[in-house]
PDB file of N, CA and C in Angstrom:
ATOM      1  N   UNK A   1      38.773 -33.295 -31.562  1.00  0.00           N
ATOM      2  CA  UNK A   1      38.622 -33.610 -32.972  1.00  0.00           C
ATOM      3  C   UNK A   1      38.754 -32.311 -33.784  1.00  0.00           C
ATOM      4  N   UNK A   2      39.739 -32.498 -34.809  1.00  0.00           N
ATOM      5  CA  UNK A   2      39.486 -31.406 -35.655  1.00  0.00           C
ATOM      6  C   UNK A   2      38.385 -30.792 -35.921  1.00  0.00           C
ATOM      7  N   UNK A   3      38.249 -29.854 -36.281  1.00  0.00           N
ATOM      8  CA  UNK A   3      37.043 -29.351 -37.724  1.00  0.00           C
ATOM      9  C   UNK A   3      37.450 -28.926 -39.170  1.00  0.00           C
ATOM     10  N   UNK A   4      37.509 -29.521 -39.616  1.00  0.00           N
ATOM     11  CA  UNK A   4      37.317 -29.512 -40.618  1.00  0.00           C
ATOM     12  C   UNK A   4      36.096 -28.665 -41.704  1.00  0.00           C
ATOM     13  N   UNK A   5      36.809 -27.936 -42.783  1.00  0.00           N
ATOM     14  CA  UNK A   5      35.930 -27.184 -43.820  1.00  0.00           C
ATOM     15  C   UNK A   5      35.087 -28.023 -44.889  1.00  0.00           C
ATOM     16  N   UNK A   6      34.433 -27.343 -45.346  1.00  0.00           N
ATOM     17  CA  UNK A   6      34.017 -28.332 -46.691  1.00  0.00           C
ATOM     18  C   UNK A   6      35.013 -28.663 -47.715  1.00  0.00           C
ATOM     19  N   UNK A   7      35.555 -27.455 -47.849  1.00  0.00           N
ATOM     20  CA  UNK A   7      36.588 -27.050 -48.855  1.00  0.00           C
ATOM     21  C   UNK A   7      37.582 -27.887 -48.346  1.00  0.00           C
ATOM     22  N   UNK A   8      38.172 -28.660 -47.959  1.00  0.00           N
ATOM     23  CA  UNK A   8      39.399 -29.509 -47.436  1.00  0.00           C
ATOM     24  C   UNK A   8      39.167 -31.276 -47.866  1.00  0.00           C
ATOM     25  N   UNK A   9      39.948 -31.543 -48.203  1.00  0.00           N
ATOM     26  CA  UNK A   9      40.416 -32.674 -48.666  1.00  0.00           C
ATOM     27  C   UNK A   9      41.070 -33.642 -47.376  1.00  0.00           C
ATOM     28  N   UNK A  10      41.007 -34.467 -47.260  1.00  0.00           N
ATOM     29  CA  UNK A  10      41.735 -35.714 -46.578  1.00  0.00           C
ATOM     30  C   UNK A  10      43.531 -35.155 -46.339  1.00  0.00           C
ATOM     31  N   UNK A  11      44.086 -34.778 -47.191  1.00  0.00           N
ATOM     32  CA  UNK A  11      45.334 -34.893 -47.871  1.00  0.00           C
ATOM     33  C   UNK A  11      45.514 -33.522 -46.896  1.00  0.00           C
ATOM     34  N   UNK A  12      44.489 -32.632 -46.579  1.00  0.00           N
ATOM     35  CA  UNK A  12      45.482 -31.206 -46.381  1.00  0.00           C
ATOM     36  C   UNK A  12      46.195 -31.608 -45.112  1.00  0.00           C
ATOM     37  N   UNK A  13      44.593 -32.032 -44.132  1.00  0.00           N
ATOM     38  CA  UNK A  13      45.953 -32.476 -42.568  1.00  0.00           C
ATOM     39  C   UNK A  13      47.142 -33.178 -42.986  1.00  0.00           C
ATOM     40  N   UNK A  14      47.483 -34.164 -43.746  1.00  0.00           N
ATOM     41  CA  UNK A  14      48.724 -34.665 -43.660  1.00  0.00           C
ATOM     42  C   UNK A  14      49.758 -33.719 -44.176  1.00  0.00           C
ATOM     43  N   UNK A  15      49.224 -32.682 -44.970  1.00  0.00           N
ATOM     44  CA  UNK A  15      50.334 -31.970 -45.637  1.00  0.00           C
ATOM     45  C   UNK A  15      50.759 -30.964 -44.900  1.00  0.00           C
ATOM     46  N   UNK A  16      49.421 -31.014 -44.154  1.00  0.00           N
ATOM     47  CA  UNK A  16      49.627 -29.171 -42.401  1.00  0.00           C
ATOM     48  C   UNK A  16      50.860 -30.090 -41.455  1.00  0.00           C
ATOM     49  N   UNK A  17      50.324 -31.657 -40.906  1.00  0.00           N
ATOM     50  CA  UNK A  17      51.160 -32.688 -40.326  1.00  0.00           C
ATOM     51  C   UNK A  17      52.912 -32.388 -41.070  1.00  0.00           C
ATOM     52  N   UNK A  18      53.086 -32.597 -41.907  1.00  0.00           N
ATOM     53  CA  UNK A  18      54.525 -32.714 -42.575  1.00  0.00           C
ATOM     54  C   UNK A  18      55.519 -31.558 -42.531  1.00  0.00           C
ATOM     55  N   UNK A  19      54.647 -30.649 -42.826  1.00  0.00           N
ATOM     56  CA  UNK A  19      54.990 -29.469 -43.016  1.00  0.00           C
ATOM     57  C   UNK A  19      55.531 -28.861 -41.223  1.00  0.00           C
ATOM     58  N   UNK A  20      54.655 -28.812 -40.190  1.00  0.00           N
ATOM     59  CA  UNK A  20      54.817 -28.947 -39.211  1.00  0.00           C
ATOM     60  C   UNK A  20      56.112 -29.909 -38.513  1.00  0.00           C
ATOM     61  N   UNK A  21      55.965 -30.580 -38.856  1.00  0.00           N
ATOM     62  CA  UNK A  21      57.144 -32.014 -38.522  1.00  0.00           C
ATOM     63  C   UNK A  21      58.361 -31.596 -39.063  1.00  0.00           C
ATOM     64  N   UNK A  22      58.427 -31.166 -40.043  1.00  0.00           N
ATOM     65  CA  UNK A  22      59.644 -30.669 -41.062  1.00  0.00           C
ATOM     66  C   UNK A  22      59.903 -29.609 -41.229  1.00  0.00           C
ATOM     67  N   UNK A  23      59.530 -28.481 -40.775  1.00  0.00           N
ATOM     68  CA  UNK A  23      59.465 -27.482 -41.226  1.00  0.00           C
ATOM     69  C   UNK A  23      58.949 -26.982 -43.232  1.00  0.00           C
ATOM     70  N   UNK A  24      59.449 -25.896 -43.893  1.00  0.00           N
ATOM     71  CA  UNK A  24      59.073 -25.208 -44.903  1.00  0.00           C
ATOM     72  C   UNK A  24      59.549 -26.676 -45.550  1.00  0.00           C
ATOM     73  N   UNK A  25      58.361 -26.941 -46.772  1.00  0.00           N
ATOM     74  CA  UNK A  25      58.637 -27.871 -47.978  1.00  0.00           C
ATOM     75  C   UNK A  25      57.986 -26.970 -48.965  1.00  0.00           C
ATOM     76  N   UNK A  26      58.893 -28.484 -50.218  1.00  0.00           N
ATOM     77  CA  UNK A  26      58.331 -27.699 -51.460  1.00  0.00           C
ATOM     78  C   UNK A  26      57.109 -29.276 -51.873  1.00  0.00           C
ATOM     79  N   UNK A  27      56.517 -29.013 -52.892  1.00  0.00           N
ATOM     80  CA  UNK A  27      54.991 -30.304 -52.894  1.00  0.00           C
ATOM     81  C   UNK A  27      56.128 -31.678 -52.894  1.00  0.00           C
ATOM     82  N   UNK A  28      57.319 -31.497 -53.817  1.00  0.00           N
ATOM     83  CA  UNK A  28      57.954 -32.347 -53.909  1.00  0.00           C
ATOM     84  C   UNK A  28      58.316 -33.101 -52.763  1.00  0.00           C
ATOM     85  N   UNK A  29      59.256 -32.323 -51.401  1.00  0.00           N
ATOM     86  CA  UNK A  29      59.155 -32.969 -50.754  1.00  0.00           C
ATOM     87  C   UNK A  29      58.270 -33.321 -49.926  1.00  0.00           C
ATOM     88  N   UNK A  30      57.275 -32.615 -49.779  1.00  0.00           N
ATOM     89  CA  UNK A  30      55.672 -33.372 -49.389  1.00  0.00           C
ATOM     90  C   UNK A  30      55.540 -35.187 -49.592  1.00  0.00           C
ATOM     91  N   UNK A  31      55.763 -34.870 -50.982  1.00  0.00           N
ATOM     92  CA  UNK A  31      55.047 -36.544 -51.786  1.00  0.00           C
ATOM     93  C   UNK A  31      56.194 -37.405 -50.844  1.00  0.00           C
ATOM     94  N   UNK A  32      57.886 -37.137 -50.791  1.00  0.00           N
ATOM     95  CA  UNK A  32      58.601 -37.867 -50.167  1.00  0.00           C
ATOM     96  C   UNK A  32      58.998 -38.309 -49.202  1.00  0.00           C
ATOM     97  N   UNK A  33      58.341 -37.605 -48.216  1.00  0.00           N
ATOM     98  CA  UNK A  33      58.096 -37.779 -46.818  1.00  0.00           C
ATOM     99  C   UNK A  33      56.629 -38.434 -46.693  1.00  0.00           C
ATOM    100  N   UNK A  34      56.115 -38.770 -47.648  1.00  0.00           N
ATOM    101  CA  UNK A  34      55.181 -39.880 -47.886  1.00  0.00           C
ATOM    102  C   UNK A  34      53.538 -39.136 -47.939  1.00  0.00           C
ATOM    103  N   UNK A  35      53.673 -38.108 -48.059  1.00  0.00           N
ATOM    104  CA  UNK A  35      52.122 -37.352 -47.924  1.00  0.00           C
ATOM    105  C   UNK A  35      51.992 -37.847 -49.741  1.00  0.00           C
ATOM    106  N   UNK A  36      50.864 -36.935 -50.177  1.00  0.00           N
ATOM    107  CA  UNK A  36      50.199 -36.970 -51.477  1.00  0.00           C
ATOM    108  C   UNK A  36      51.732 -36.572 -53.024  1.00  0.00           C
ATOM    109  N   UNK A  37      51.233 -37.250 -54.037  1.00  0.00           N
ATOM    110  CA  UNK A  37      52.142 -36.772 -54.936  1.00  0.00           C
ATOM    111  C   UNK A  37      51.871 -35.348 -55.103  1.00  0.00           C
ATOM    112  N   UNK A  38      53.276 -34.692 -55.799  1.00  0.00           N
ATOM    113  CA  UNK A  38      53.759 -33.731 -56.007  1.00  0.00           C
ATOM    114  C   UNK A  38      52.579 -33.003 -56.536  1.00  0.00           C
ATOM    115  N   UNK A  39      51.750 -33.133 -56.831  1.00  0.00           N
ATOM    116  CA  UNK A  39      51.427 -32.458 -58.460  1.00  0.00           C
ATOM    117  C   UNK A  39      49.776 -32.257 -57.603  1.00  0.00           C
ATOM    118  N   UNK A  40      49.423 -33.136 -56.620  1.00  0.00           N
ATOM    119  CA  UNK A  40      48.537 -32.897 -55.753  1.00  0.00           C
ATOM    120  C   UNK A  40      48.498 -32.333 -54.560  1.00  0.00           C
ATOM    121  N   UNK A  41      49.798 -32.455 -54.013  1.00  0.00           N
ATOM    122  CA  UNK A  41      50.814 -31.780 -52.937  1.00  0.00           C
ATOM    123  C   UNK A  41      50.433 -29.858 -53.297  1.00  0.00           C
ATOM    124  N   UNK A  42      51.107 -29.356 -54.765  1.00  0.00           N
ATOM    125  CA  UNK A  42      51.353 -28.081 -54.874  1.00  0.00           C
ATOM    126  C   UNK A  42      49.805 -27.610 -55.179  1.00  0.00           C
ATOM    127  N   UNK A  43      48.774 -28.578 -55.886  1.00  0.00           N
ATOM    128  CA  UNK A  43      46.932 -27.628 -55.408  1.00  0.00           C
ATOM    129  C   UNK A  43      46.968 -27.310 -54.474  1.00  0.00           C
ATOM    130  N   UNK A  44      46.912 -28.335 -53.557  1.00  0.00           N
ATOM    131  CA  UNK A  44      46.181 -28.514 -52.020  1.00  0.00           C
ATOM    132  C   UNK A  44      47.144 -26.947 -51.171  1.00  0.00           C
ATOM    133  N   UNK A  45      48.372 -27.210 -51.534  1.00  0.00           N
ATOM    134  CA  UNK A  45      49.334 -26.376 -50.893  1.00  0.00           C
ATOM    135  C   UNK A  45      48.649 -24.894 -51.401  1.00  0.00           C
ATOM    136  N   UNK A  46      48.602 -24.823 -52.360  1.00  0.00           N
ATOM    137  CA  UNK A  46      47.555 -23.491 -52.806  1.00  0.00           C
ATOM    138  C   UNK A  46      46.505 -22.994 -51.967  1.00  0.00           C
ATOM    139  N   UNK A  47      45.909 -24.102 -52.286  1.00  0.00           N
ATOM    140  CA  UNK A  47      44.553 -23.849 -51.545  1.00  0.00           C
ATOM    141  C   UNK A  47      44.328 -23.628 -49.702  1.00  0.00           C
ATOM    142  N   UNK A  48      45.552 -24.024 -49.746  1.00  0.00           N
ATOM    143  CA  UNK A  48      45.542 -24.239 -47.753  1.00  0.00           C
ATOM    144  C   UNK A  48      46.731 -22.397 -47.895  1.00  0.00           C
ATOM    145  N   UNK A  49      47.467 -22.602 -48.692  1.00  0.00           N
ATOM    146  CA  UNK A  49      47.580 -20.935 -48.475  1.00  0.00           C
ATOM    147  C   UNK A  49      46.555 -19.781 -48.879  1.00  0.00           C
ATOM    148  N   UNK A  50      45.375 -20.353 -49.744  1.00  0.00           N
ATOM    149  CA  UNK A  50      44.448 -19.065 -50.364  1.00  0.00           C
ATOM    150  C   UNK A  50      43.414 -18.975 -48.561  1.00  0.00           C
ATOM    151  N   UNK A  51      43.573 -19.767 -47.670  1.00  0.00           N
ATOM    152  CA  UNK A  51      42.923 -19.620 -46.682  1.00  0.00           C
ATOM    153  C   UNK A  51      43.391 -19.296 -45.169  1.00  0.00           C
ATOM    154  N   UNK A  52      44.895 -19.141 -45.248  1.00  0.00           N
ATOM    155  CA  UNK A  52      45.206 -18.406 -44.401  1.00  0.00           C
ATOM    156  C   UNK A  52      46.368 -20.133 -43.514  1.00  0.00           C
ATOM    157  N   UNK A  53      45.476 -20.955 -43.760  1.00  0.00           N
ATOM    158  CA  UNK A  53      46.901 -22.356 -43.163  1.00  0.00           C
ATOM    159  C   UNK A  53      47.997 -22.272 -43.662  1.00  0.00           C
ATOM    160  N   UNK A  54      48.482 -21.932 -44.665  1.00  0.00           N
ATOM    161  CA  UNK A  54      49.935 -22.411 -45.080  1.00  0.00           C
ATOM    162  C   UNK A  54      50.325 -20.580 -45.587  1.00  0.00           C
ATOM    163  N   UNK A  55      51.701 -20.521 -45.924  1.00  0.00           N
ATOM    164  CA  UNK A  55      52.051 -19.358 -46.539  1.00  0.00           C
ATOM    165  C   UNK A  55      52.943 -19.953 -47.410  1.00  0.00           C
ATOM    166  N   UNK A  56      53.332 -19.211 -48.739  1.00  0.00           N
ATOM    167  CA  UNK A  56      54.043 -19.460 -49.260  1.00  0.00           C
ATOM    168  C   UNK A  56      55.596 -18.520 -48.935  1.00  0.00           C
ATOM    169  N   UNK A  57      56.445 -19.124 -48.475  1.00  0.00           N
ATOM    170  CA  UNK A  57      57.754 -18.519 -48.341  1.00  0.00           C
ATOM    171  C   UNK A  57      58.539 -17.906 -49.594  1.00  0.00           C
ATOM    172  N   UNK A  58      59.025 -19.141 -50.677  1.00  0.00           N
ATOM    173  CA  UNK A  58      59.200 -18.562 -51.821  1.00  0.00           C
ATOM    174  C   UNK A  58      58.467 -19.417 -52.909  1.00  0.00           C
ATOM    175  N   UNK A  59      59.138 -18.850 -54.396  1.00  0.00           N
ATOM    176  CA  UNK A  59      58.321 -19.892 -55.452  1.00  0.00           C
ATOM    177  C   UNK A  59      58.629 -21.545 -54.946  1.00  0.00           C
ATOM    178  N   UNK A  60      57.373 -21.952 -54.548  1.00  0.00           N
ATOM    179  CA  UNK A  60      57.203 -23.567 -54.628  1.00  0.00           C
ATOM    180  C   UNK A  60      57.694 -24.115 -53.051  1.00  0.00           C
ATOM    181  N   UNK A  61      58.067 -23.002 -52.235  1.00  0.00           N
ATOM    182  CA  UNK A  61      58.137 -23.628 -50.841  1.00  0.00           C
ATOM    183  C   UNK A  61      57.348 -22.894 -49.618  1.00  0.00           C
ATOM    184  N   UNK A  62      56.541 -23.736 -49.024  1.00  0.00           N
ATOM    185  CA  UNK A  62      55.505 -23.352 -48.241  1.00  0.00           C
ATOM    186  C   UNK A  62      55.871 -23.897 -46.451  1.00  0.00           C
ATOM    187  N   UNK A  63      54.921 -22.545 -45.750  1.00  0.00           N
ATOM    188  CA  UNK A  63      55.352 -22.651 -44.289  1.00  0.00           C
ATOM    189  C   UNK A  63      53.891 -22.964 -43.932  1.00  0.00           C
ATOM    190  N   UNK A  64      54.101 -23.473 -42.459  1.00  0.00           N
ATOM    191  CA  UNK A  64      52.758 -23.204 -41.532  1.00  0.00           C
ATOM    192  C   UNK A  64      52.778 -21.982 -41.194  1.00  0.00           C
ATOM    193  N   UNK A  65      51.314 -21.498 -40.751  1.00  0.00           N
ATOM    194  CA  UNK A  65      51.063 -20.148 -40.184  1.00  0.00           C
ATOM    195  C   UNK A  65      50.553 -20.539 -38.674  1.00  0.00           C
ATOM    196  N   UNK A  66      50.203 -19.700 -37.948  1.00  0.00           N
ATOM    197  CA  UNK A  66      49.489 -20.144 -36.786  1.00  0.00           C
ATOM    198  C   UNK A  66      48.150 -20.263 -37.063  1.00  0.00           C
ATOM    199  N   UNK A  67      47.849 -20.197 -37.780  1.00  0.00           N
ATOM    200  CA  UNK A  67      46.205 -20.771 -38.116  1.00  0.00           C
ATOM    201  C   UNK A  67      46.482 -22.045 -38.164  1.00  0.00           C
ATOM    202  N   UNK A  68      47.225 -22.475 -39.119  1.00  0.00           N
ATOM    203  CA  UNK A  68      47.511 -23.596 -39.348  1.00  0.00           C
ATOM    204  C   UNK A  68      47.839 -24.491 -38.021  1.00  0.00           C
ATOM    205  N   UNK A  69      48.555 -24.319 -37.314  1.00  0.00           N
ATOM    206  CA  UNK A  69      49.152 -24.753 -36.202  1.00  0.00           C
ATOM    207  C   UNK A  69      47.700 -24.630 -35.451  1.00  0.00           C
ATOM    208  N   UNK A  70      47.423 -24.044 -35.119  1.00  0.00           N
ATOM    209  CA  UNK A  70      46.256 -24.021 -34.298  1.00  0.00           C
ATOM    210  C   UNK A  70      44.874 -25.028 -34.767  1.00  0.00           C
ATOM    211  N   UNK A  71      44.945 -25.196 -36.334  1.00  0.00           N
ATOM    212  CA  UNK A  71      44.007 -25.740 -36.877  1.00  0.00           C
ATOM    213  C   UNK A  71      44.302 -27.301 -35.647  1.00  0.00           C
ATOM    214  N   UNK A  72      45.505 -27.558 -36.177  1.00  0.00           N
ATOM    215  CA  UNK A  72      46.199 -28.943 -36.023  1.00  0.00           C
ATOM    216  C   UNK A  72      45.967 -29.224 -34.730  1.00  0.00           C
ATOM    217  N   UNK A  73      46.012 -27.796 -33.405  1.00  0.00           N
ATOM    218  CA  UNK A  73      45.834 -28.306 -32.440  1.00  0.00           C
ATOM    219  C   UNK A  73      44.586 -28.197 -32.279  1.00  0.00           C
ATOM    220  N   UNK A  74      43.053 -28.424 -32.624  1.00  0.00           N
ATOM    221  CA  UNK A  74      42.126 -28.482 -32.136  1.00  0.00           C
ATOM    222  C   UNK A  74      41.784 -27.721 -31.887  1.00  0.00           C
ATOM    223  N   UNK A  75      42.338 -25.772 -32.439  1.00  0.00           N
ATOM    224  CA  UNK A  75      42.229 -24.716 -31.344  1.00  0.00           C
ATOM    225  C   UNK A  75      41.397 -23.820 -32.575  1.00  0.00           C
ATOM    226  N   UNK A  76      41.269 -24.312 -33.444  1.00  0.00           N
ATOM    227  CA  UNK A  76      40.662 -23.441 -34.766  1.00  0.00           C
ATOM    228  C   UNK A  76      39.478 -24.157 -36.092  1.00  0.00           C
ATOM    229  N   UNK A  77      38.634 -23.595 -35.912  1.00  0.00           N
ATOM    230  CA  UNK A  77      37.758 -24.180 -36.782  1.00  0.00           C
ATOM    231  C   UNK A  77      37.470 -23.830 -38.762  1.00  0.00           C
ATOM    232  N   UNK A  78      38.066 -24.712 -38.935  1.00  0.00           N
ATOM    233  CA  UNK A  78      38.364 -24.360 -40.534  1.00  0.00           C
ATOM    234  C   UNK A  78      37.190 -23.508 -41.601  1.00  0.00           C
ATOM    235  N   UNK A  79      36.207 -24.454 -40.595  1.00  0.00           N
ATOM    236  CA  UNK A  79      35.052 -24.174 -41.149  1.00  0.00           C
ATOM    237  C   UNK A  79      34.676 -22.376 -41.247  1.00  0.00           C
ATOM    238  N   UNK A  80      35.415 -21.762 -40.373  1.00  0.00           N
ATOM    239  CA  UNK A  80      34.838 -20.249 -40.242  1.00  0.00           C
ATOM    240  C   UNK A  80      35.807 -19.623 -41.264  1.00  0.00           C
ATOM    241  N   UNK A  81      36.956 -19.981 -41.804  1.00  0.00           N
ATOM    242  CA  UNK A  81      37.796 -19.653 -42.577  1.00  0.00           C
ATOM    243  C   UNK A  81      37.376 -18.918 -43.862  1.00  0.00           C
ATOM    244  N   UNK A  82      37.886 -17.542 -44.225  1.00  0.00           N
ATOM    245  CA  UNK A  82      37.374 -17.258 -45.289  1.00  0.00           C
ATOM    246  C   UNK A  82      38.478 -17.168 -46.433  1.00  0.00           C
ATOM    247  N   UNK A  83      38.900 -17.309 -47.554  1.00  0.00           N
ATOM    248  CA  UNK A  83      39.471 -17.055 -48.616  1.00  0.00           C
ATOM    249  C   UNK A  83      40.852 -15.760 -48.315  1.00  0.00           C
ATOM    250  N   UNK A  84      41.840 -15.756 -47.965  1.00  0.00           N
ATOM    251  CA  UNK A  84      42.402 -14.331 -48.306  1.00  0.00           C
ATOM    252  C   UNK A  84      42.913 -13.512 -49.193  1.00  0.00           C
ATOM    253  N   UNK A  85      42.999 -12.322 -49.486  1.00  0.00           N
ATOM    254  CA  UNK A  85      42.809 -12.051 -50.633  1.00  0.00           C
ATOM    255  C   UNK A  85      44.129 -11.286 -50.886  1.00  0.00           C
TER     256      UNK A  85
END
């Protein structure tokens, strides 16, 4: 079972899931590959890069990191995650 942070939303695994599956998206194609709309897609996408899961590649398109990947596999606990700066 995952772990999950406080700070995490429902929406981020599916967006770590997509992103993973698909490689680099932008929120847009997030929402179209059926995760969260756009406009909730590019917070969350923020916020999962201000913690070290996602990176941003360029303006508005985001990668997994191995945190991320690791989150996904059960191998990392979100919860210890701190902010990066």
């Amino acid at each position: 079972m995952r772990k999950r942070a406080e700070w995490m939303v429902p929406s981020d695994e599916q967006i770590l899931e997509l992103i993973r599956e698909h490689g680099n998206l932008t929120p847009s194609a997030i929402a179209a590959f059926g995760g969260p709309v756009r406009q909730h897609a590019s917070t969350r996408a923020g916020v999962l890069v201000e913690y070290g899961l996602l990176q941003q590649v360029h303006r508005g398109l985001y990668g997994i990191t191995d945190k991320g990947l690791k989150f996904l596999d059960e191998k990392l606990d979100a919860s210890e995650l701190d902010p990066v700066e």
